[in-house]
Protein backbone atom coordinates (compact mmCIF):
# COMPACT_ATOMS: atom_id res chain seq x y z
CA UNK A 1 136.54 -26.90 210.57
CA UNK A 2 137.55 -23.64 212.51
CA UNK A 3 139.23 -22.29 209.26
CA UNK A 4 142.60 -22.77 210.10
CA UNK A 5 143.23 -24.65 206.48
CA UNK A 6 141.67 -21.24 204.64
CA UNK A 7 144.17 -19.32 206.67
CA UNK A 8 146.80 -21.15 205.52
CA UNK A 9 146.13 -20.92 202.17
CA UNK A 10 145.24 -17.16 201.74
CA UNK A 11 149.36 -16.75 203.64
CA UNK A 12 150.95 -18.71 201.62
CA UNK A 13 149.08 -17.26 198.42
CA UNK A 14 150.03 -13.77 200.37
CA UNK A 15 153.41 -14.40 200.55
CA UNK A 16 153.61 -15.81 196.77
CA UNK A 17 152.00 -12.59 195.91
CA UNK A 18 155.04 -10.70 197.88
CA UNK A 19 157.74 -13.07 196.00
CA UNK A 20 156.09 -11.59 192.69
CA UNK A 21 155.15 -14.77 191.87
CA UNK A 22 153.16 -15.42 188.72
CA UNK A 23 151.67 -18.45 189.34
CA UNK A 24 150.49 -21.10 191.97
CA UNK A 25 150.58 -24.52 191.50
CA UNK A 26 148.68 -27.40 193.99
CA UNK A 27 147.60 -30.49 193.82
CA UNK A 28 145.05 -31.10 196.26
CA UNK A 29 141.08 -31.46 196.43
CA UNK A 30 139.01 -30.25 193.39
CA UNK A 31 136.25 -28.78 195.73
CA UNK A 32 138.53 -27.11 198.19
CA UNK A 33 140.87 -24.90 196.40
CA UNK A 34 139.17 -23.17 193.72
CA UNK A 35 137.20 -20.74 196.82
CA UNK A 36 140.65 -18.96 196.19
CA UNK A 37 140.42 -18.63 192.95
CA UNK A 38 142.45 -21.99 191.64
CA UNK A 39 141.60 -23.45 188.40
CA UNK A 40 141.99 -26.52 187.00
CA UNK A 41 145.26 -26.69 185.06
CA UNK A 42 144.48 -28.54 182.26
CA UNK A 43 142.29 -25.50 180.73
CA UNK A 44 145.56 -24.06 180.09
CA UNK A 45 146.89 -26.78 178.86
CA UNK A 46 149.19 -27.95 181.99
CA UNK A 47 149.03 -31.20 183.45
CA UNK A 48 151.15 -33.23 186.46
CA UNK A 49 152.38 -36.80 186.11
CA UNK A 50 149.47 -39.32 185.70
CA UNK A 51 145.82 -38.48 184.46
CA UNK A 52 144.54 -39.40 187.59
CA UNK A 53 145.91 -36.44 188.88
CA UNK A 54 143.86 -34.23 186.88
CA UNK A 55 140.58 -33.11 188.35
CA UNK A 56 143.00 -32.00 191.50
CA UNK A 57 145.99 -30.38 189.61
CA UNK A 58 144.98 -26.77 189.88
CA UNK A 59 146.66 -23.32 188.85
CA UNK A 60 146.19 -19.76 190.22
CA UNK A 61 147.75 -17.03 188.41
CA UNK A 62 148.95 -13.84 190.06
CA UNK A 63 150.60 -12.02 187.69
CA UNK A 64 147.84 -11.44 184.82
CA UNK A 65 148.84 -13.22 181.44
CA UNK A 66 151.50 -15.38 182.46
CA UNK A 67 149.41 -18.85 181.72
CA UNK A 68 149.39 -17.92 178.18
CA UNK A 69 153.14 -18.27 177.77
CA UNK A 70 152.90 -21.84 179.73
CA UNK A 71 152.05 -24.96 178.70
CA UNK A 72 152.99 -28.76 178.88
CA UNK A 73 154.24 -31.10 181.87
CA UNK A 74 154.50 -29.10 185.45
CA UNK A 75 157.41 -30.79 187.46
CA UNK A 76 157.96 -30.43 191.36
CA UNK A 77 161.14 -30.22 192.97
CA UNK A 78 162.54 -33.30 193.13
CA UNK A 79 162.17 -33.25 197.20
CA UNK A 80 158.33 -33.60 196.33
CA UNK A 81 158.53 -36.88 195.10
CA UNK A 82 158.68 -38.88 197.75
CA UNK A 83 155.49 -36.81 198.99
């Protein structure tokens, strides 16, 4: 509760942001990530494995307009699957 985990976060969007990334995927708690902006990926009609995923399977989009040429299934790296 020092904000280390908000630090974290705002880098890593940072350096996404430097990549020229469009997007940012993460699954992770519904009440936590959307302070930076994340959305719920299902609005825009992207979803991640089961349904319980869901309510924590959130998108934030860097590059204006790019969720409106995505939709469907998100897959991870195959190295995530184990996570």
């Amino acid at each position: 509760r020092k904000g280390v985990g908000s630090v974290l976060v705002q880098a890593g969007v940072d350096a996404c942001k430097e990549l020229d990334v469009d997007v940012v995927f993460v699954l992770g708690h519904a009440d936590y990530y959307p302070k930076f902006g994340f959305e719920s990926a299902a609005t825009f009609g992207l979803s991640y494995g089961a349904e319980e995923f869901g309510p924590h399977f959130m998108v934030l989009e860097l590059t204006p307009g790019s969720l409106k040429r995505m939709s469907g299934l998100v897959q991870y790296r195959q190295e995530f699957d184990g996570v």
